[in-house]
N, C-alpha and C. Protein backbone atom coordinates (compact mmCIF):
# COMPACT_ATOMS: atom_id res chain seq x y z
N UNK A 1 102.48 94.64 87.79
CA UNK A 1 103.80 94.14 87.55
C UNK A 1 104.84 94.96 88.33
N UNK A 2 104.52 96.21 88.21
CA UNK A 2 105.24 97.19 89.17
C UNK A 2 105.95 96.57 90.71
N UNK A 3 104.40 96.85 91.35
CA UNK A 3 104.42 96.28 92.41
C UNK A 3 105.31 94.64 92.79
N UNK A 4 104.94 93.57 91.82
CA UNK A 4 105.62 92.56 91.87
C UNK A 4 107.17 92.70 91.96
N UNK A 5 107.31 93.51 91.12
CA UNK A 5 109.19 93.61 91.26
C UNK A 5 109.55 94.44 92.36
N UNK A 6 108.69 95.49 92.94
CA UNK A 6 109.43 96.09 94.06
C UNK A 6 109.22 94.80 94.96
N UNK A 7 108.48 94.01 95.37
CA UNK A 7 108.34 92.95 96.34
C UNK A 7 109.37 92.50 96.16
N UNK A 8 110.09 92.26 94.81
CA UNK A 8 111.39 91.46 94.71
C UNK A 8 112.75 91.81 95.16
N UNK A 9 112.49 93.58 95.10
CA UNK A 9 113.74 94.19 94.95
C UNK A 9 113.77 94.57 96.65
N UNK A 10 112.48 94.54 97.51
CA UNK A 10 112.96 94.71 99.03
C UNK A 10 113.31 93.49 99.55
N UNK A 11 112.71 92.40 98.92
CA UNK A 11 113.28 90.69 99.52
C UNK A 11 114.64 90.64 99.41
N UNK A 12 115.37 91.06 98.44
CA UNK A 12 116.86 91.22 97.80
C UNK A 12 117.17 92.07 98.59
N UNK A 13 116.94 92.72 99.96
CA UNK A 13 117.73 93.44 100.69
C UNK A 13 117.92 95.15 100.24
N UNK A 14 117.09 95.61 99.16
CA UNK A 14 117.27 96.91 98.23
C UNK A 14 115.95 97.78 99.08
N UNK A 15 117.09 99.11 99.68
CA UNK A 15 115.43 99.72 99.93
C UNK A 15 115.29 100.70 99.01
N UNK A 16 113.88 101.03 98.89
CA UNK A 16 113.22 101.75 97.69
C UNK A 16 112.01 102.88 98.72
N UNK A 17 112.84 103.85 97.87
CA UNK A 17 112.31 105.32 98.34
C UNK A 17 111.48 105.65 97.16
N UNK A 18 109.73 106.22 96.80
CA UNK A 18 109.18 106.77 95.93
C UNK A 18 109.42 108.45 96.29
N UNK A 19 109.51 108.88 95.20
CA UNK A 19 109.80 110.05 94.89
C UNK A 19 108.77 110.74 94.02
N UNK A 20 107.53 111.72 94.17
CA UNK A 20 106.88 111.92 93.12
C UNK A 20 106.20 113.47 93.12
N UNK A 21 105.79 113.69 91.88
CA UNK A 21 105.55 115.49 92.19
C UNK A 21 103.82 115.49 91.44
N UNK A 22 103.23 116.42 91.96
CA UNK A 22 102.10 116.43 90.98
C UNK A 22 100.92 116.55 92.31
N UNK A 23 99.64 116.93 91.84
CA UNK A 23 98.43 116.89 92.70
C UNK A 23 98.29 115.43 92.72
N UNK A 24 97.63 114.81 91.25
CA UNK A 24 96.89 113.68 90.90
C UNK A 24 98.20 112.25 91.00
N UNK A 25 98.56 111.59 92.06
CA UNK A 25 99.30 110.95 91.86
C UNK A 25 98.74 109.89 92.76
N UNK A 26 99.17 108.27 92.56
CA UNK A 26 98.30 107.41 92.96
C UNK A 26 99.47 107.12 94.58
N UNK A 27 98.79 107.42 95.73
CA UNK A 27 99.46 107.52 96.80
C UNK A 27 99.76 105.68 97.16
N UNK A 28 98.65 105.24 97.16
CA UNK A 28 98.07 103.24 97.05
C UNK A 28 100.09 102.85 96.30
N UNK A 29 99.95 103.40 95.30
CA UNK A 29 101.11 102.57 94.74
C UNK A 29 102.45 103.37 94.87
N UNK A 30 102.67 104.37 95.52
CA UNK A 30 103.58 105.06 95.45
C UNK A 30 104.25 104.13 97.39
N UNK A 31 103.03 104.18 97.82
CA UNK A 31 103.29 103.49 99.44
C UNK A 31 103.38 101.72 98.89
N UNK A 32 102.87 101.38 98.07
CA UNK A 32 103.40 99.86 97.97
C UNK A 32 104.33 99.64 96.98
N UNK A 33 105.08 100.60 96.93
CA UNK A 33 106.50 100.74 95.82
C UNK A 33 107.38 100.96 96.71
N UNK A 34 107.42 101.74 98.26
CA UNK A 34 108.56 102.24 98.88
C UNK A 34 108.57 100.77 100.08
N UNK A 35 110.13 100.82 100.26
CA UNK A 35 110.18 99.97 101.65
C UNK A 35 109.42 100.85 103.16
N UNK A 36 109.14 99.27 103.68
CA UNK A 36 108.71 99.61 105.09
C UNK A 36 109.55 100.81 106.00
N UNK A 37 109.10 101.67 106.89
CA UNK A 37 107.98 102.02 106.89
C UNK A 37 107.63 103.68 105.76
N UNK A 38 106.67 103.19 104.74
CA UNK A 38 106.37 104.20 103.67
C UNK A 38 106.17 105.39 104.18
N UNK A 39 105.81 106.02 105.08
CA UNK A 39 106.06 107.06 105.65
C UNK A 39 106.97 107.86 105.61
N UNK A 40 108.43 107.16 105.61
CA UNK A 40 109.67 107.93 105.84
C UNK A 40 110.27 107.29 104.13
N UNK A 41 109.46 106.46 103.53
CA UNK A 41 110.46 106.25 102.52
C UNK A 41 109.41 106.92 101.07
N UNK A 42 108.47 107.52 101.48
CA UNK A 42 107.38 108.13 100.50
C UNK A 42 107.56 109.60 100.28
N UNK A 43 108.42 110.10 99.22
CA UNK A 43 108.06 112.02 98.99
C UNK A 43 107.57 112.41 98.24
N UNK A 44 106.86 113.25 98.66
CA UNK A 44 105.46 113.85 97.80
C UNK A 44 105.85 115.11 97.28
N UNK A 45 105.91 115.97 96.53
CA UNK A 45 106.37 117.01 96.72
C UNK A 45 104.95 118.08 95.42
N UNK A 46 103.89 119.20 96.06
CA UNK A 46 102.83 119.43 95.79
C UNK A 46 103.36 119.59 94.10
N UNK A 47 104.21 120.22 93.55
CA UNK A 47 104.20 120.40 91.92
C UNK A 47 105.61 119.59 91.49
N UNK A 48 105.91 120.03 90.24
CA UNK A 48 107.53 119.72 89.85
C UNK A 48 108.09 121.73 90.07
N UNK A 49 107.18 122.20 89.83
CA UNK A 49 107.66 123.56 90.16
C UNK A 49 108.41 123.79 91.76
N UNK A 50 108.20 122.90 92.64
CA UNK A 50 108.57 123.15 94.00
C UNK A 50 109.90 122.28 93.92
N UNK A 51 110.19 121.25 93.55
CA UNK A 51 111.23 120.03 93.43
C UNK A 51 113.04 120.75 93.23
N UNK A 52 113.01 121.91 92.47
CA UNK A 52 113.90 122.25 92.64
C UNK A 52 114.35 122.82 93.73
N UNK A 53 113.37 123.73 94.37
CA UNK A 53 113.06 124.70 95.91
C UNK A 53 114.34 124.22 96.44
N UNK A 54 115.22 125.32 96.94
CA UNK A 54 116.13 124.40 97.97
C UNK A 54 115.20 124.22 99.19
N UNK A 55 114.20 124.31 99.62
CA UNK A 55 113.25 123.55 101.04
C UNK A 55 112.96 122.20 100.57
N UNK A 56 112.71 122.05 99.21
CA UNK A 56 112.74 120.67 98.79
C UNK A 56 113.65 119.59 98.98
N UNK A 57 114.59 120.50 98.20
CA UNK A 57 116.26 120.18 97.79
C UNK A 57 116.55 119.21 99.64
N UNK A 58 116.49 120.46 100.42
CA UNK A 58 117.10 120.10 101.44
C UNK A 58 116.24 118.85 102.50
N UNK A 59 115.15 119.09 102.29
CA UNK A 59 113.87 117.85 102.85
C UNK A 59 113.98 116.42 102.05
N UNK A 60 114.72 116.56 100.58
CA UNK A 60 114.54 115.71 99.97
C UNK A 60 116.39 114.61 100.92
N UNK A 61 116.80 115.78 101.00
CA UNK A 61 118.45 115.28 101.48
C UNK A 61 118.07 114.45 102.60
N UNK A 62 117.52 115.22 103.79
CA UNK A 62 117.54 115.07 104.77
C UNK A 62 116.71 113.84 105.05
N UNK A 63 115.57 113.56 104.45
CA UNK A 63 115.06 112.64 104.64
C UNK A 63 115.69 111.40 104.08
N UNK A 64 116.45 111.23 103.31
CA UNK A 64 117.30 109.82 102.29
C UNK A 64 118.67 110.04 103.85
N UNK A 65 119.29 110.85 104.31
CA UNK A 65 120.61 110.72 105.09
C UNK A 65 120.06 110.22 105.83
N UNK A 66 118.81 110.79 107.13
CA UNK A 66 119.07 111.07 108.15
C UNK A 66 117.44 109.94 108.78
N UNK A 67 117.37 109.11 107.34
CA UNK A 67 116.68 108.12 108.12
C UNK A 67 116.23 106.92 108.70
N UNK A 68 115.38 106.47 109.30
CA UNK A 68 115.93 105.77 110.66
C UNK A 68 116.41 104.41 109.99
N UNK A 69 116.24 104.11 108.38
CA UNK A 69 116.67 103.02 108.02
C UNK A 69 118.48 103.38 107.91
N UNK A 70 119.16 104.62 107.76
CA UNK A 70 120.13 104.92 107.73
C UNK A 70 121.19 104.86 109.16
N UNK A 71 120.25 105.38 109.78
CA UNK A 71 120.34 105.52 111.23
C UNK A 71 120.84 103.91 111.36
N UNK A 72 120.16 102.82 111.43
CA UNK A 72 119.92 101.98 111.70
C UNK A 72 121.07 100.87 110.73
N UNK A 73 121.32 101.37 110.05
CA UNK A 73 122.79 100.39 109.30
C UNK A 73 123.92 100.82 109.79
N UNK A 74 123.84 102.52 110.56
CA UNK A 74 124.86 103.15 110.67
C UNK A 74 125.66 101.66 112.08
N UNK A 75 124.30 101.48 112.64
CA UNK A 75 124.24 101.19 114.33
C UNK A 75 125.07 99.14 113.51
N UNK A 76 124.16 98.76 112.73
CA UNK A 76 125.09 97.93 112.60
C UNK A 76 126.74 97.74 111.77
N UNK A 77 126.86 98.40 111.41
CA UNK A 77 128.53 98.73 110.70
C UNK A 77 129.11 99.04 112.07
């Protein structure tokens, strides 16, 4: 059901970034939860102990500002 509504919510123009912490986490649905391409819209981060990290903090920034789907609305506005 998950999955069904993110299908809904990227057709509706909404992009969706997964965000998740932990060893054991299901990668399959974390990549068919994020918009295309899941690569740049998938963060993994190894514990919740690291999530605060400012290397996190700042990877977590940098990747939501500075990417190419951002890039790429910037170019049409």
């Amino acid at each position: 059901m998950t999955l069904r509504e993110a299908r809904k919510a990227r057709r509706a123009g909404i992009t969706l970034l997964t965000v998740a912490a932990e060893p054991w986490i299901d990668r399959y649905v974390l990549s068919a939860i994020a918009s295309f391409p899941y690569q740049y819209n998938m963060i993994v981060a190894p514990s919740y102990r690291t999530m605060p990290n400012s290397n996190f903090t700042e990877y977590l920034v940098n990747s939501i500002c500075n990417s190419q789907l951002a890039y790429l609305l910037t170019l049409q506005l």
